[in-house]
Protein backbone atom coordinates (compact mmCIF):
# COMPACT_ATOMS: atom_id res chain seq x y z
CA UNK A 1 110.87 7.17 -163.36
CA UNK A 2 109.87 9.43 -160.55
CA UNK A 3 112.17 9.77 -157.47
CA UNK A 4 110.94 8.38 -154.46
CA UNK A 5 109.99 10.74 -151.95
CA UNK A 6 112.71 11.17 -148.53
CA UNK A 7 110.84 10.09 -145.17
CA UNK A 8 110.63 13.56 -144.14
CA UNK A 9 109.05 14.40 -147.54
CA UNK A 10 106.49 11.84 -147.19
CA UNK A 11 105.38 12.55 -143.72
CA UNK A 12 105.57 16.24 -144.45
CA UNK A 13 103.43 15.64 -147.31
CA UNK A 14 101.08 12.45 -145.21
CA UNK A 15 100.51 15.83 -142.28
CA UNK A 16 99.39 18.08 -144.90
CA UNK A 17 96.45 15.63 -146.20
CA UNK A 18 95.43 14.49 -142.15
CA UNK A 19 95.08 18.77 -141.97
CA UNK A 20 93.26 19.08 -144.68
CA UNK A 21 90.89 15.91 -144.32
CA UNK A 22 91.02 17.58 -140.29
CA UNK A 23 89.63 20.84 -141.35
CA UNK A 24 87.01 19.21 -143.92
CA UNK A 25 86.04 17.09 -141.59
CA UNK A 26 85.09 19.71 -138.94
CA UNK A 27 84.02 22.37 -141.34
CA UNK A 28 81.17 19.45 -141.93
CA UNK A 29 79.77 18.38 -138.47
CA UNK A 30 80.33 22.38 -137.51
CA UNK A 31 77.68 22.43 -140.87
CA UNK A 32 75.13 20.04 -139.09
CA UNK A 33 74.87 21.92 -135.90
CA UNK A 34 74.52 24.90 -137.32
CA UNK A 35 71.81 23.48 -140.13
CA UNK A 36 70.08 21.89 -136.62
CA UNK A 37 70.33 25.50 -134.99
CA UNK A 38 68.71 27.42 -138.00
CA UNK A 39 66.41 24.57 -138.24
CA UNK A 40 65.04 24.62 -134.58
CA UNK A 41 64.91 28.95 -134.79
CA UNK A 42 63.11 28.90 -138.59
CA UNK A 43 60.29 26.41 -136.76
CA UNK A 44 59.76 28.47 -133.90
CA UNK A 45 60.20 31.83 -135.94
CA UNK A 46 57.81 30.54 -138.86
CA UNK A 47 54.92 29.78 -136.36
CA UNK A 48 55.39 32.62 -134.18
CA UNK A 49 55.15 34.60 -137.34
CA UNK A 50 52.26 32.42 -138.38
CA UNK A 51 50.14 32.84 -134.89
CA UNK A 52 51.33 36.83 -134.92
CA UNK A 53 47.37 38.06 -135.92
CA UNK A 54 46.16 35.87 -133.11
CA UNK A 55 49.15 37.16 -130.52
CA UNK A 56 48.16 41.11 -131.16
CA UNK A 57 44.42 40.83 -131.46
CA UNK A 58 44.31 38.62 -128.07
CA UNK A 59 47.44 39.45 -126.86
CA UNK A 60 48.36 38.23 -123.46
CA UNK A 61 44.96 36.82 -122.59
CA UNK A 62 45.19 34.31 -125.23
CA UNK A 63 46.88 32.30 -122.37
CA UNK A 64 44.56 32.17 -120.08
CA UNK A 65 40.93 32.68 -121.56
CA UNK A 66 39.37 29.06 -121.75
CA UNK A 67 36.61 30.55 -124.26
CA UNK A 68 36.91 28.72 -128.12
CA UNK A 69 34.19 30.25 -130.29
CA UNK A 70 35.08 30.04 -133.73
CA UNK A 71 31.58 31.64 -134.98
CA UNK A 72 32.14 35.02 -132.93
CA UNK A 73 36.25 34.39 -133.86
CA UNK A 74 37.17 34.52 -130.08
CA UNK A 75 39.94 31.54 -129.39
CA UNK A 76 41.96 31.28 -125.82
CA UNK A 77 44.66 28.36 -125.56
CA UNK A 78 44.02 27.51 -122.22
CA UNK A 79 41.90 24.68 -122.20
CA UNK A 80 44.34 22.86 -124.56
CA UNK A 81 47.09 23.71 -122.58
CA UNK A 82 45.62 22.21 -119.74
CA UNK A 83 44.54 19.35 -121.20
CA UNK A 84 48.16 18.90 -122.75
CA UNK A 85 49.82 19.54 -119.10
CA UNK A 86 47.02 16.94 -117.79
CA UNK A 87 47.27 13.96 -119.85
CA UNK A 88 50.91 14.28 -119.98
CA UNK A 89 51.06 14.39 -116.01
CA UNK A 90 49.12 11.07 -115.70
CA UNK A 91 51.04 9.29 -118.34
CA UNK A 92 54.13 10.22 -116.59
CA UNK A 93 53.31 8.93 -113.06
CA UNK A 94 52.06 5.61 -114.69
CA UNK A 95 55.34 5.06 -117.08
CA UNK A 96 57.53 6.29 -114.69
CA UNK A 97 57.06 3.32 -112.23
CA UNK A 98 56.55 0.66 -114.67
CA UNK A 99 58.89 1.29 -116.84
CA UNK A 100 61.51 1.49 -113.98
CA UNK A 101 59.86 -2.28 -112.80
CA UNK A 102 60.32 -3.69 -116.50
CA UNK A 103 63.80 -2.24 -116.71
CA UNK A 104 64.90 -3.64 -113.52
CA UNK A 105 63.19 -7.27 -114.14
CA UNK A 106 64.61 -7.57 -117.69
CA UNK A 107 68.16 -6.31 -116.21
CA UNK A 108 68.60 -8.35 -112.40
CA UNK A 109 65.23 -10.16 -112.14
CA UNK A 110 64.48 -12.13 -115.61
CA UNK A 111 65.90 -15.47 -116.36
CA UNK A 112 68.46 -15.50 -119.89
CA UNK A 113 66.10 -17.05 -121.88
CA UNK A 114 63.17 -14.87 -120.93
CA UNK A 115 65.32 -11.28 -121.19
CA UNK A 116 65.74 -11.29 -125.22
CA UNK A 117 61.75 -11.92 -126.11
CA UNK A 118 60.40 -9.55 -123.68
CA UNK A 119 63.31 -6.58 -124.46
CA UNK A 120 62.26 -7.67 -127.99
CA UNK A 121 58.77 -7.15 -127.26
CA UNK A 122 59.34 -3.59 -126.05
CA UNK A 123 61.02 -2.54 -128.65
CA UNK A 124 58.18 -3.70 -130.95
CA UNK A 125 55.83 -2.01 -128.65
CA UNK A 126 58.20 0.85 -129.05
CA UNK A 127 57.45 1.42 -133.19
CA UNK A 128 53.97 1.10 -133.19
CA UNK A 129 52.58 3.89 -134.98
CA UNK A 130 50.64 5.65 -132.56
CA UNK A 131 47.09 5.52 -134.73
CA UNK A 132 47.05 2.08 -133.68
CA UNK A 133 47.21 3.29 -129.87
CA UNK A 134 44.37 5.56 -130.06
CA UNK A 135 41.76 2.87 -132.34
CA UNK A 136 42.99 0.09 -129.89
CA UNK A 137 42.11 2.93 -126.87
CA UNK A 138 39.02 4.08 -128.38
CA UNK A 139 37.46 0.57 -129.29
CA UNK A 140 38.79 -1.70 -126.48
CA UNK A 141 39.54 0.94 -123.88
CA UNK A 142 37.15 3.08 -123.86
CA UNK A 143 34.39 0.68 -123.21
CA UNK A 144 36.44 -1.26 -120.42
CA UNK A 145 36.65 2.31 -118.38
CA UNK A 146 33.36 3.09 -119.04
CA UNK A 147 31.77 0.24 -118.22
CA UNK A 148 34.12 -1.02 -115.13
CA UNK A 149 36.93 1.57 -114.38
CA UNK A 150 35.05 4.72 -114.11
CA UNK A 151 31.90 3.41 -112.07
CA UNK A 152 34.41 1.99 -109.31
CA UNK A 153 36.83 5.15 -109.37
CA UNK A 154 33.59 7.43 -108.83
CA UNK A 155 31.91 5.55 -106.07
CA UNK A 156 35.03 4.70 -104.04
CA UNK A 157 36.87 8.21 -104.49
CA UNK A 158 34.44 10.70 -106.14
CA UNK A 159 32.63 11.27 -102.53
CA UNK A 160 36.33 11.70 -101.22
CA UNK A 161 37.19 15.14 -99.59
CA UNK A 162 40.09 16.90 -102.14
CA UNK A 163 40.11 14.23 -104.45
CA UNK A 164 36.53 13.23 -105.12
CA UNK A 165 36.66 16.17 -107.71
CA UNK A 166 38.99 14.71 -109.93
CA UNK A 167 37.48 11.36 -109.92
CA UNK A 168 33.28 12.41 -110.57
CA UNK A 169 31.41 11.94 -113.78
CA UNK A 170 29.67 10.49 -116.11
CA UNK A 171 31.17 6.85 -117.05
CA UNK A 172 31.41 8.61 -120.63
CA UNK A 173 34.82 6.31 -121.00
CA UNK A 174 36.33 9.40 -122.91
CA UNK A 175 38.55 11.93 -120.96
CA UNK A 176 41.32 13.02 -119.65
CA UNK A 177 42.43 10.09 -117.39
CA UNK A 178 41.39 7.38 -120.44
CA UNK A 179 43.94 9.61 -122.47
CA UNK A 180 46.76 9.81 -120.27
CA UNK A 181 46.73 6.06 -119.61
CA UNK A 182 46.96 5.86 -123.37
CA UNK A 183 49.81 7.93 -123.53
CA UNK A 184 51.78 6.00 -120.37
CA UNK A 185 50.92 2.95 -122.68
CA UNK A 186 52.79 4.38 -125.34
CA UNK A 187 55.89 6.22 -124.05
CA UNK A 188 56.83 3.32 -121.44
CA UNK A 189 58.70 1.09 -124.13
CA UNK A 190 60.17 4.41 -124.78
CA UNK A 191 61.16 4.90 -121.16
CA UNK A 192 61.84 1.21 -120.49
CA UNK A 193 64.02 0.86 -123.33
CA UNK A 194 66.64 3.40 -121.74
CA UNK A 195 66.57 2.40 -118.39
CA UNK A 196 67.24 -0.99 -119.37
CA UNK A 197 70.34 -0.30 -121.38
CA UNK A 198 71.74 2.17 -118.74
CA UNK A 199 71.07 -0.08 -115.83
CA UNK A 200 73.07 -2.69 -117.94
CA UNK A 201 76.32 0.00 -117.84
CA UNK A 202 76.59 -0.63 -114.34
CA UNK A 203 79.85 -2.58 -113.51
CA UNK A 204 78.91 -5.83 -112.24
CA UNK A 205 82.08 -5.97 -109.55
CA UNK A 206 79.45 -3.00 -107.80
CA UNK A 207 76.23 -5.00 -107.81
CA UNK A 208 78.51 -8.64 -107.06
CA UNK A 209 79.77 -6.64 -104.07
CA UNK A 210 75.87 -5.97 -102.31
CA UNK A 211 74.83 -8.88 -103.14
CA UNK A 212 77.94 -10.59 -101.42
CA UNK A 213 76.96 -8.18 -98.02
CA UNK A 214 73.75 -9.61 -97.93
CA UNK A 215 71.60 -6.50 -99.64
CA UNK A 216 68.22 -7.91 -101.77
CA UNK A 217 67.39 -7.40 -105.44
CA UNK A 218 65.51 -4.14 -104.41
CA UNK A 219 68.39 -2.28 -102.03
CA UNK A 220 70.87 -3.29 -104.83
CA UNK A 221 68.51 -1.57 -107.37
CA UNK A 222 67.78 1.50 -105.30
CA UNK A 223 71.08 1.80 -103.66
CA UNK A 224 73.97 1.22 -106.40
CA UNK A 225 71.84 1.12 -109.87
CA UNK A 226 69.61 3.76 -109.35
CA UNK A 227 72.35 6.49 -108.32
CA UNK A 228 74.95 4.75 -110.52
CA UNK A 229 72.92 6.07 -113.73
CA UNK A 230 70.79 8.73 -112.63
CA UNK A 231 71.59 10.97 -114.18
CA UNK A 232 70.42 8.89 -118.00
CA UNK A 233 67.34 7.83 -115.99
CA UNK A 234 65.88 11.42 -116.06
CA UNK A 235 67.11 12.29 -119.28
CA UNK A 236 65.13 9.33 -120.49
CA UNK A 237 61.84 10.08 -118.21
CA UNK A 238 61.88 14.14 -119.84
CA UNK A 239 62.18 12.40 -123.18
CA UNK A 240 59.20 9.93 -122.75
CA UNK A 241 57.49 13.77 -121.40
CA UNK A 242 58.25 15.07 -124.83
CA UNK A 243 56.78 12.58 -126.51
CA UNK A 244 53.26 12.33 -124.06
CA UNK A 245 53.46 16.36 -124.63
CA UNK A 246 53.80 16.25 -128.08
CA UNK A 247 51.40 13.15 -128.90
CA UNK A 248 48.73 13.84 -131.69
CA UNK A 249 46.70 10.81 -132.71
CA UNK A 250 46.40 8.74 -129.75
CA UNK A 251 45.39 11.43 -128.03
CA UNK A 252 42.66 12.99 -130.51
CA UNK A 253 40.79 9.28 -130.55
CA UNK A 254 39.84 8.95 -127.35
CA UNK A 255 40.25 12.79 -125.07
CA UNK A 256 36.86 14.00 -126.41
CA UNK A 257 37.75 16.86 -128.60
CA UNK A 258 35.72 19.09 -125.98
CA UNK A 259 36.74 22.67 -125.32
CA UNK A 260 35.77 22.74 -121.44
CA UNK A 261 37.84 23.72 -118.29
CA UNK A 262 36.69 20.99 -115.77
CA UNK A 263 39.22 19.10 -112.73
CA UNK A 264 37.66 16.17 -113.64
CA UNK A 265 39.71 13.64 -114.51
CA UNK A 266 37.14 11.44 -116.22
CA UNK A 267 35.64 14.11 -118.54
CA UNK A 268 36.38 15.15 -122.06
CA UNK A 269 38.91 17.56 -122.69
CA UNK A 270 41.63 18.66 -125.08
CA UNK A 271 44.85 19.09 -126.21
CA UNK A 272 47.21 21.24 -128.64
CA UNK A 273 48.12 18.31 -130.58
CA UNK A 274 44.87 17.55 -131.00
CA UNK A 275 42.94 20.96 -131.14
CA UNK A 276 45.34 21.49 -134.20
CA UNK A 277 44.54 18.30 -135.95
CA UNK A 278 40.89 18.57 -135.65
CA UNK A 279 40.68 21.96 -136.77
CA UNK A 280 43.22 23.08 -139.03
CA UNK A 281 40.79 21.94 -142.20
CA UNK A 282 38.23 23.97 -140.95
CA UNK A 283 39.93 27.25 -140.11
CA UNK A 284 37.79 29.32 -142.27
CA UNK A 285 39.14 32.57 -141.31
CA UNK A 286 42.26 34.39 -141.30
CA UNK A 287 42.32 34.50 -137.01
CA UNK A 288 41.25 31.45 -136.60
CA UNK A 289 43.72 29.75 -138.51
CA UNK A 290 46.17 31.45 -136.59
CA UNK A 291 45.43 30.89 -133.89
CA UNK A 292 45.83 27.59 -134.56
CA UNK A 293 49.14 28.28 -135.53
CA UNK A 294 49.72 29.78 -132.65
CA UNK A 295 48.51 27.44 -130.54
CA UNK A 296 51.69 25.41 -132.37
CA UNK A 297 53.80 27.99 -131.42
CA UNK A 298 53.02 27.63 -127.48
CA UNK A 299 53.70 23.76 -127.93
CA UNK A 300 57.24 24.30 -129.36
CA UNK A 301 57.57 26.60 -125.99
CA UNK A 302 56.11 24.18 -123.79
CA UNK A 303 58.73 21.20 -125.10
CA UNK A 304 61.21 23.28 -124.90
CA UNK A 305 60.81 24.33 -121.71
CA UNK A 306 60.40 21.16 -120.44
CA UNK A 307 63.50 20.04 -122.21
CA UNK A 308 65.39 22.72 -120.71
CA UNK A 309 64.88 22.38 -117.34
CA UNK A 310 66.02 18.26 -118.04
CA UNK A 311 68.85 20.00 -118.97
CA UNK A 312 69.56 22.05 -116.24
CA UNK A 313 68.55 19.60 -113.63
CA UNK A 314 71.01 16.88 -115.59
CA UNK A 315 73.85 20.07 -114.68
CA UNK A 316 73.47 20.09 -111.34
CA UNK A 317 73.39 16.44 -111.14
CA UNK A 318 76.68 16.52 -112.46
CA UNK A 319 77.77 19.54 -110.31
CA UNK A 320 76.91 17.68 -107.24
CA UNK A 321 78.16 14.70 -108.04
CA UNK A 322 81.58 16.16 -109.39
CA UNK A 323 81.72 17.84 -105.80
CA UNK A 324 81.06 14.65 -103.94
């Protein structure tokens, strides 16, 4: 028979395996960020290398030459950048709002029995694949702001001093507004979604306490839920921004495809995304396919600045409110 081990043997020998399994266990998730890292740099490394004919035989004016000839091989990225910028601008100051309004009804506003179907119904709205979005905008859409929306917004605001630019046009029903409304559409459950569950983190002892002191639904939600969890509000609102910036399909049915610089709101335009999926099988030369590529490359920049500066205003959020 084999002695039993002493107590002190036993946790001597119970130490050894936790240090072991310790060091396994961060030798693994140390693994996955660095497998994320290398992942993120071989991306942005592969296109860069990818786009590198475009970069040298353009150079820097690649950025800011709206011309996209692919018979005389001459490409500049700003008209999709633009459009990109553009459409994910208007999406953002629709979804913004709204999604802030169904986050605060589902949350302080909606009966019980009403709070499960409609959060349910957001996060169906929320996995919708977004080729649905764009033959939804271009067939139904489409013909509703060409028909109604466009006509109004040019004859009430096109004649407009500072503004009236943006809004005149053909009712074509196609542009850059019709796209961006498309895109608030489809990154508001996304939005929604996280506002609602942070607003719910807010200890109801804090929200009991206005209400008993006489503030209304709206001073409760601007005053102690707002600041309570704003600093998950805006991480949420610059990740709904990375998904309008990033958006492919949607976008591509119903922006117009066209490579134009106008401050039009209501005409046709482009994107990246979309420049890249509408050529990429037709890139029948060495430049033009990467500048394509490259075109790729400035996306990845674009998110990630945009991401970054999330970050750093989600730091000083923090700084100021470990100071206060």
């Amino acid at each position: 028979m084999t002695p039993a081990l002493a107590p002190t043997d036993a946790a001597a020998q119970r130490s050894v395996i936790d240090g072991r399994a310790d060091r396994g266990f961060r030798w693994l998730v140390t693994a996955a960020g660095v497998f994320v890292l290398l992942s993120l740099l071989g991306a942005a490394f592969s296109m860069f290398w990818g786009g590198r004919e475009a970069f040298a035989t353009f150079g820097l004016k690649f950025l800011y030459t709206d011309v996209w000839d692919p018979v005389n091989h001459q490409f500049g990225a700003l008209v999709p950048i633009y459009g990109t910028l553009v459409t994910a601008l208007i999406a953002m100051l629709i979804a913004v709002p709204v999604s802030f309004g169904i986050a605060l009804f589902l949350t302080e506003v909606a009966p019980p029995w009403l709070r499960t179907p409609v959060g349910s119904a957001i996060e169906l709205l929320a996995g919708i694949p977004s080729i649905i979005y764009g033959m939804w905008g271009l067939f139904v859409f489409v013909p509703v702001m060409g028909t109604h929306i466009i006509p109004f917004l040019s004859a009430h605001l096109g004649n407009l001093p500072l503004v009236g630019t943006l809004f005149s046009g053909p009712p074509l029903g196609i542009g850059m507004l019709t796209a961006g409304i498309v895109l608030a559409i489809m990154v508001i459950p996304f939005i929604a979604s996280v506002m609602r569950e942070v607003f719910l983190t807010v200890p109801t002892r804090l929200k009991e306490s206005a209400y008993a002191l006489g503030s209304s639904t709206w001073e409760v939600a601007w005053d102690i839920v707002l600041p309570y969890t704003r600093s998950a509000v805006i991480g949420g609102v610059f990740l709904g921004l990375g998904r309008a910036l990033g958006e492919t399909m949607a976008v591509t049915f119903v922006l117009g495809n066209a490579h134009q610089l106008t401050a039009s709101l209501l005409m046709p335009g482009n994107s990246i995304a979309a420049t890249i999926a509408n050529e990429f099988t037709e890139a029948d030369s060495e430049i033009y396919l990467s500048s394509l590529v490259a075109l790729g490359f400035l996306l990845f920049i674009v998110t990630f600045i945009v991401l970054a500066i999330a970050k750093l205003m989600l730091m000083r959020l923090a700084r100021r409110e470990g100071q206060a």
